[in-house]
N, C-alpha and C. Protein backbone atom coordinates (compact mmCIF):
# COMPACT_ATOMS: atom_id res chain seq x y z
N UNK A 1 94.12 128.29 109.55
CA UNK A 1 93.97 127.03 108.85
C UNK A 1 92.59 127.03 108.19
N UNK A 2 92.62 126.50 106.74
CA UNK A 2 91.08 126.67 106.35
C UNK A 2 90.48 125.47 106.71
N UNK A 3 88.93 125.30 106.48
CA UNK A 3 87.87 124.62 107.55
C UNK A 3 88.24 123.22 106.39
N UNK A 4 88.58 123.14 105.27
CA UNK A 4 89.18 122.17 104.22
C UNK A 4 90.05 121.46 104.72
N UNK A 5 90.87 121.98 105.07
CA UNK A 5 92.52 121.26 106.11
C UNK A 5 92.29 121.10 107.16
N UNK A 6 91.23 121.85 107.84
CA UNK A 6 91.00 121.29 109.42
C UNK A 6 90.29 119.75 109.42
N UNK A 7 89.48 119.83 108.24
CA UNK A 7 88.88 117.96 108.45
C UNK A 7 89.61 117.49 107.67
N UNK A 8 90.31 117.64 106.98
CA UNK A 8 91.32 116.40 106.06
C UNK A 8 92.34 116.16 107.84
N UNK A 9 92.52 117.02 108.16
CA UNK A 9 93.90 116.55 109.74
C UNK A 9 92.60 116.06 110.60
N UNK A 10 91.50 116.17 110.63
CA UNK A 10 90.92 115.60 111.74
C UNK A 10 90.50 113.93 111.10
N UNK A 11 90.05 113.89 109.76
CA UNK A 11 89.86 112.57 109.42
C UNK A 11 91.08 111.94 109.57
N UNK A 12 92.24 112.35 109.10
CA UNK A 12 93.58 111.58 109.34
C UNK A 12 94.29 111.43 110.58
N UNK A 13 93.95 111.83 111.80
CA UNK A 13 94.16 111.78 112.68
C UNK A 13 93.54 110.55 113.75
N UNK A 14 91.91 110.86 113.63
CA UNK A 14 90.81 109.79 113.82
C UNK A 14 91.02 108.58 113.26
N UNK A 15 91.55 108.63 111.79
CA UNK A 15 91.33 107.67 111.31
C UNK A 15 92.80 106.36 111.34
N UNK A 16 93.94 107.10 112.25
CA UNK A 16 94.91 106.45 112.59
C UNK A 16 94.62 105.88 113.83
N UNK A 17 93.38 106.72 115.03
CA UNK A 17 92.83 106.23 116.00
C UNK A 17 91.95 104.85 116.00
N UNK A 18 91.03 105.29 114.63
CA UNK A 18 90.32 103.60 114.23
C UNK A 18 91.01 102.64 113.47
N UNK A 19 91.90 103.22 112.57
CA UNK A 19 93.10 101.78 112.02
C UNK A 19 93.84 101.34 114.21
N UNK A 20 94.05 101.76 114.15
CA UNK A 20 95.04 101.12 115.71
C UNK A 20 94.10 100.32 116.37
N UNK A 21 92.54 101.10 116.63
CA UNK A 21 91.65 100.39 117.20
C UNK A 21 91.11 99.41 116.62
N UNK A 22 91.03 99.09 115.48
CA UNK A 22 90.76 98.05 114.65
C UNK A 22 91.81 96.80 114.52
N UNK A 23 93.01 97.20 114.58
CA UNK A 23 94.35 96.12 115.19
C UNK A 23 94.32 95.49 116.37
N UNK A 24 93.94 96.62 117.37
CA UNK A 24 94.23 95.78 118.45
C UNK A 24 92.88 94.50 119.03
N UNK A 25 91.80 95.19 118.10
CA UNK A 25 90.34 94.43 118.54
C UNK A 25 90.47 93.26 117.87
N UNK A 26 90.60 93.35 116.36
CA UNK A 26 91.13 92.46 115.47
C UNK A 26 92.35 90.90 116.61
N UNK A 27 92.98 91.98 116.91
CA UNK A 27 94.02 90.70 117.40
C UNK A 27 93.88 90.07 118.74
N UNK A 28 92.96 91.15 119.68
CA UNK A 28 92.44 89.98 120.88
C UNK A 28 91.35 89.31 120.56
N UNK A 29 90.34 89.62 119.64
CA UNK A 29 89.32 88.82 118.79
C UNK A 29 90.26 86.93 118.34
N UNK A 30 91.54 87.15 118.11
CA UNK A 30 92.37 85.78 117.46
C UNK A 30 92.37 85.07 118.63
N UNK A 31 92.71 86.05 119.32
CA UNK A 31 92.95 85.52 120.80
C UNK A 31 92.21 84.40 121.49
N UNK A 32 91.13 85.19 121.35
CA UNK A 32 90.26 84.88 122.01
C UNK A 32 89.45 83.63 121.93
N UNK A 33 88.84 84.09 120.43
CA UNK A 33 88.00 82.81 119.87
C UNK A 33 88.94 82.24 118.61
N UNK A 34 90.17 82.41 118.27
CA UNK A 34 91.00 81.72 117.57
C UNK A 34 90.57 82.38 116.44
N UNK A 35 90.87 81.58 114.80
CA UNK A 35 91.18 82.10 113.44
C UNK A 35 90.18 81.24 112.70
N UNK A 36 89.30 80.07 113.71
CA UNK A 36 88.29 79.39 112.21
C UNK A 36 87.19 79.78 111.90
N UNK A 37 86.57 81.02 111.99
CA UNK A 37 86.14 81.75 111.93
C UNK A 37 85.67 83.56 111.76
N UNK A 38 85.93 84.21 110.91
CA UNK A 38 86.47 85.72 111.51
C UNK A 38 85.71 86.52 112.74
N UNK A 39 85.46 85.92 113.79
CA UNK A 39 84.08 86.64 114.57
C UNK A 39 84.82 87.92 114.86
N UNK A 40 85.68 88.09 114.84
CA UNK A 40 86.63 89.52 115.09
C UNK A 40 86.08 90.70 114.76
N UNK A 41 86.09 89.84 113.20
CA UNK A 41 85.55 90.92 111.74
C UNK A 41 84.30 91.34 112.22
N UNK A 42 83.31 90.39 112.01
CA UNK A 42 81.48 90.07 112.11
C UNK A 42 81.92 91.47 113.61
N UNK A 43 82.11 91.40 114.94
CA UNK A 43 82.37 92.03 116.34
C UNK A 43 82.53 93.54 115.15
N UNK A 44 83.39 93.78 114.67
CA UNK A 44 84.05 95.17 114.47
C UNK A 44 83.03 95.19 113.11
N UNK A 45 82.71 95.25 112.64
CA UNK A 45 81.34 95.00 111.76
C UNK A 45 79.92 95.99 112.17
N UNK A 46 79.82 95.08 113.16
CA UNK A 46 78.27 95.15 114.21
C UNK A 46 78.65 96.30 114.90
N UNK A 47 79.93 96.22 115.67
CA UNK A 47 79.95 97.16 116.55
C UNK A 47 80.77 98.62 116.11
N UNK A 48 81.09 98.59 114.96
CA UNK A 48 81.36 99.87 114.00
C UNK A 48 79.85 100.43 113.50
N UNK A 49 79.13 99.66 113.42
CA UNK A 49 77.66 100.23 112.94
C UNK A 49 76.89 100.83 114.03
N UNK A 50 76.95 100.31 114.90
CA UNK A 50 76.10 100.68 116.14
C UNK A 50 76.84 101.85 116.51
N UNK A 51 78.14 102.57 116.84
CA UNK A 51 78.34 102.93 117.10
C UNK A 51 78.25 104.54 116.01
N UNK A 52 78.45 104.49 114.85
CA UNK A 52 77.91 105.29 113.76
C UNK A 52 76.25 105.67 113.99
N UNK A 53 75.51 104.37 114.07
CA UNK A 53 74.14 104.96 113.96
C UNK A 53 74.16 105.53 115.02
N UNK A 54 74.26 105.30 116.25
CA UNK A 54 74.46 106.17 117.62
C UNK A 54 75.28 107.80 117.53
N UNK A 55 75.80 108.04 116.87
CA UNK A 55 76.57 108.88 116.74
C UNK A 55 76.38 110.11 116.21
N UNK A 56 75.68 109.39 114.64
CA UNK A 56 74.83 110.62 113.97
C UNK A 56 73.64 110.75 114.45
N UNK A 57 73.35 110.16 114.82
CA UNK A 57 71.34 110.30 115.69
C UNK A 57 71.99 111.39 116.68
N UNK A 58 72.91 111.10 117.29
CA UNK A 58 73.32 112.45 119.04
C UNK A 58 73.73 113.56 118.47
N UNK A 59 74.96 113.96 117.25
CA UNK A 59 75.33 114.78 116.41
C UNK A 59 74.12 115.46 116.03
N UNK A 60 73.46 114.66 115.18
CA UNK A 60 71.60 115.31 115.13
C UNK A 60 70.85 116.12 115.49
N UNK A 61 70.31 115.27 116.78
CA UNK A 61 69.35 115.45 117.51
C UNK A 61 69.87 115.97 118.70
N UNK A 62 70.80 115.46 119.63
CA UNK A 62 70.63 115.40 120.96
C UNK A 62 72.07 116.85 121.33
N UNK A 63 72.93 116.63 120.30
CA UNK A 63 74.18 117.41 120.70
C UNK A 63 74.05 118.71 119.90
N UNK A 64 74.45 119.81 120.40
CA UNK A 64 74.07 121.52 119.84
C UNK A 64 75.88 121.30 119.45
N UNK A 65 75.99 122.00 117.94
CA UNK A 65 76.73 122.91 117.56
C UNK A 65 78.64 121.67 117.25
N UNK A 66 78.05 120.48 117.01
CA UNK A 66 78.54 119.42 116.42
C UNK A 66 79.21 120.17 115.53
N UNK A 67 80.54 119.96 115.27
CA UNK A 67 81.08 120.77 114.12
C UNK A 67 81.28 119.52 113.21
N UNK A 68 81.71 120.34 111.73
CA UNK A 68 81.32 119.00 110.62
C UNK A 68 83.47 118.16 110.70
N UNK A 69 83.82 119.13 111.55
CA UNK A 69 85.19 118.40 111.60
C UNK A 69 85.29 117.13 112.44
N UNK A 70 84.49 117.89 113.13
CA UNK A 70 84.03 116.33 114.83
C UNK A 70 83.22 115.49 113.93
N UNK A 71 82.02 115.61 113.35
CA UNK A 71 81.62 114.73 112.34
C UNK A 71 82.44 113.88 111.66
N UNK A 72 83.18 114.72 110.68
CA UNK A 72 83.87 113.70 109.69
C UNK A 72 85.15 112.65 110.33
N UNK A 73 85.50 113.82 111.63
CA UNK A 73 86.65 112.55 112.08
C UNK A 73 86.08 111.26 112.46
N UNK A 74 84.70 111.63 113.26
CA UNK A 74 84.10 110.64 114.10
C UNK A 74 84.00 109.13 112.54
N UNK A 75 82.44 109.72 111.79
CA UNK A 75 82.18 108.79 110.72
C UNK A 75 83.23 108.49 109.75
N UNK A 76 83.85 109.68 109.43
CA UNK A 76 85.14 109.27 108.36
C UNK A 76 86.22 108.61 108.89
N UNK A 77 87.12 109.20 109.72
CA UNK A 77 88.56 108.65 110.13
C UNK A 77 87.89 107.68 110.75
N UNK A 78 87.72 107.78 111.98
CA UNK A 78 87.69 106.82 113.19
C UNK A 78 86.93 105.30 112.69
N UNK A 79 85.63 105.76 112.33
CA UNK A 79 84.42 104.34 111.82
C UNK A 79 85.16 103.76 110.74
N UNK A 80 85.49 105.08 109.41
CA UNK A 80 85.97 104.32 108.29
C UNK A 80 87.06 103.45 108.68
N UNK A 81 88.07 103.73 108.98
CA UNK A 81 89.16 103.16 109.38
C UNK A 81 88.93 101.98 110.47
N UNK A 82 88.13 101.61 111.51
CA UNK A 82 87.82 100.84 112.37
C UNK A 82 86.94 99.49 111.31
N UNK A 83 85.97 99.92 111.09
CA UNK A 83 84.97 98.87 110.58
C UNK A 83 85.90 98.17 108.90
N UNK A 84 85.64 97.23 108.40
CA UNK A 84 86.15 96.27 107.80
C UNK A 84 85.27 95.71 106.36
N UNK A 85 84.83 96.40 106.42
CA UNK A 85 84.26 96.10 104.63
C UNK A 85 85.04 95.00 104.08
N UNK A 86 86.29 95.84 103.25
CA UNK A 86 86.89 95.06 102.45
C UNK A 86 87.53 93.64 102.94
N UNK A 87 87.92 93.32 104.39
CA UNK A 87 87.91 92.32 105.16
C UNK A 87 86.91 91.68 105.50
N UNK A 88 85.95 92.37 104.93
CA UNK A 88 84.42 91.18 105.55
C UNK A 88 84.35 90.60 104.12
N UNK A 89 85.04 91.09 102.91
CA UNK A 89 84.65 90.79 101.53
C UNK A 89 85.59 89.63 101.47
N UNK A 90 86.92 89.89 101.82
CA UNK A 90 88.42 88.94 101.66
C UNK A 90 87.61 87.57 102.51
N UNK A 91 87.47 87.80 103.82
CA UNK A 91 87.50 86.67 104.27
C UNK A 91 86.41 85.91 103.87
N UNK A 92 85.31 86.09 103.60
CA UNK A 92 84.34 85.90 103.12
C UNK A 92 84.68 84.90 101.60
N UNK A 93 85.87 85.22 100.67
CA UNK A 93 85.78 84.54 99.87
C UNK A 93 87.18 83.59 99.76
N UNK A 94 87.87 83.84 101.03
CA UNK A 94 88.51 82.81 101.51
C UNK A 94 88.12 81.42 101.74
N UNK A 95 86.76 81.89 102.80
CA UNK A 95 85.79 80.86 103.13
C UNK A 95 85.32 79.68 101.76
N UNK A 96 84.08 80.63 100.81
CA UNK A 96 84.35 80.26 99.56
C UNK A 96 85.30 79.34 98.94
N UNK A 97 85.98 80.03 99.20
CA UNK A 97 87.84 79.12 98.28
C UNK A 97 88.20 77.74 98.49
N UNK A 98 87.86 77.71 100.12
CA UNK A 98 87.85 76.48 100.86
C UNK A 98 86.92 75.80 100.73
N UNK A 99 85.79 76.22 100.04
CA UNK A 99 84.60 75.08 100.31
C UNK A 99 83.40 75.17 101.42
N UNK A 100 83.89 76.51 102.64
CA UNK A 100 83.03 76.23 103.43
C UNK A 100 81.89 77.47 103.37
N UNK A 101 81.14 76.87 102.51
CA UNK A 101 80.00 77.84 102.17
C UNK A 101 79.07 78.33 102.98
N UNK A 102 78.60 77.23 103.74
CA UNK A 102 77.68 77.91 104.89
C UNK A 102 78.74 78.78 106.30
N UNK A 103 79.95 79.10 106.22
CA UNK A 103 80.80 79.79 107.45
C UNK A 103 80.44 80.86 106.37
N UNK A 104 80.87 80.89 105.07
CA UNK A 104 80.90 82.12 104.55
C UNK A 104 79.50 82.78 104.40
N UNK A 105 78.41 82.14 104.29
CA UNK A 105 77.22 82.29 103.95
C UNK A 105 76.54 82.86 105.31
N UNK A 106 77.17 82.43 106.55
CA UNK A 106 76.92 83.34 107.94
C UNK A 106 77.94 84.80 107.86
N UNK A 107 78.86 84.69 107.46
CA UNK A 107 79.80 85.53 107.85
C UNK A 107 78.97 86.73 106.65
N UNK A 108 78.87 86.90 106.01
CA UNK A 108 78.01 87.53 104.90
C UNK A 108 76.73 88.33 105.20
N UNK A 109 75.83 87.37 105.17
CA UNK A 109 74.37 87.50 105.86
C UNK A 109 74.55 87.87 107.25
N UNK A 110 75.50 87.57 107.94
CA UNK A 110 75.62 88.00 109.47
C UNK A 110 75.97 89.27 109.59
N UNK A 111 76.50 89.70 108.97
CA UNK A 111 77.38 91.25 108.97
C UNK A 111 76.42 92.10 108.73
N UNK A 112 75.88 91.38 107.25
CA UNK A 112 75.00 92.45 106.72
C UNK A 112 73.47 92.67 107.94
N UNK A 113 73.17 91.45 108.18
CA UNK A 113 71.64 92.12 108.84
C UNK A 113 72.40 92.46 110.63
N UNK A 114 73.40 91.53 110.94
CA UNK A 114 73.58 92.40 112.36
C UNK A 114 73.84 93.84 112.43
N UNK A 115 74.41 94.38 111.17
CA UNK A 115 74.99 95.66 110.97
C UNK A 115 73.94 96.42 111.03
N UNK A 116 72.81 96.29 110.36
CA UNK A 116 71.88 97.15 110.03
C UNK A 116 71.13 96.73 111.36
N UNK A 117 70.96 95.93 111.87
CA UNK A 117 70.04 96.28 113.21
C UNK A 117 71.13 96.73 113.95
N UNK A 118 72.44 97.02 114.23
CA UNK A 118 73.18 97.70 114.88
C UNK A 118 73.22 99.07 115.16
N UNK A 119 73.05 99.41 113.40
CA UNK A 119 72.78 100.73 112.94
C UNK A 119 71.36 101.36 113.61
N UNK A 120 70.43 100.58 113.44
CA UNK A 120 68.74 101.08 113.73
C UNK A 120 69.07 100.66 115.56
N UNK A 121 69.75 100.16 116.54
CA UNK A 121 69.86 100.41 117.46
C UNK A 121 70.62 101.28 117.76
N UNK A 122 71.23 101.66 117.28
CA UNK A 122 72.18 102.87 117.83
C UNK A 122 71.62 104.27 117.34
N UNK A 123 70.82 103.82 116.95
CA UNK A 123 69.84 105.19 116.75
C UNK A 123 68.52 105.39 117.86
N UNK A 124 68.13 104.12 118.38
CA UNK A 124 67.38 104.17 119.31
C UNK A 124 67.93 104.55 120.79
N UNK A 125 69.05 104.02 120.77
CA UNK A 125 69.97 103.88 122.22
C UNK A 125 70.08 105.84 122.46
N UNK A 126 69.80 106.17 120.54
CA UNK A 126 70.64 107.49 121.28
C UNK A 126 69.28 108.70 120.59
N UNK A 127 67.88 107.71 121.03
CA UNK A 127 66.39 108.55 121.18
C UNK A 127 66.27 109.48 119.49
N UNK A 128 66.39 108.70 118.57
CA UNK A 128 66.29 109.22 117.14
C UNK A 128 65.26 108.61 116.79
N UNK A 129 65.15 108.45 115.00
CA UNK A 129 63.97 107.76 114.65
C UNK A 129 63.69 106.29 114.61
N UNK A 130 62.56 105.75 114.59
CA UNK A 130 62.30 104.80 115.31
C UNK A 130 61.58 104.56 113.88
């Protein structure tokens, strides 16, 4: 098998692992704290970032001989497919639509700076740059 087809089947594989895992978090997130709000999203957001910046900092630094297939499934399939961009964008102008500017105006600003300190902790958690 060439090293081309080995990460296209490992991103598509992973990345049916983070679509599923992103369903099922997604739907005990409804559960949980209900639908007037997406905290589901903002949760799989934050905690898709943290878990990326953690990931490539250990791939990095801490783990020998990381192959770029384990890479791409990890950041490509699994994260891409798990974390919610285009759902942080939808609901976001749902919010909007309705009028409720300051839910959307957290849900926005919340994603964006929890994400990125998610990201810069999960790089610390896993002894990278600081």
């Amino acid at each position: 098998m060439t090293p081309h087809l080995t990460n296209a089947l490992a991103v598509g594989i992973a990345g049916f692992a983070g679509a599923m895992a992103r369903y099922y978090v997604q739907a005990l997130g409804v559960r949980v704290v209900g639908t007037g709000f997406p905290w589901a999203t903002l949760f799989i957001n934050v905690s898709g970032s943290f878990v990326l910046g953690w990931f490539m900092t250990m791939a990095a630094w801490r783990w020998e001989g990381v192959s770029d297939a384990t890479r791409l499934a990890v950041a490509v399939g699994f994260l891409g497919a798990y974390t919610t961009f285009s759902t942080w964008a939808y609901d976001s102008w749902q919010q909007i639509a309705r009028g409720e500017w300051g839910w959307a105006a957290l849900n926005l600003v919340g994603s964006l700076v929890l994400g990125l300190a998610a990201v810069w902790a999960g790089i610390a958690c896993a002894g990278g740059q600081k």
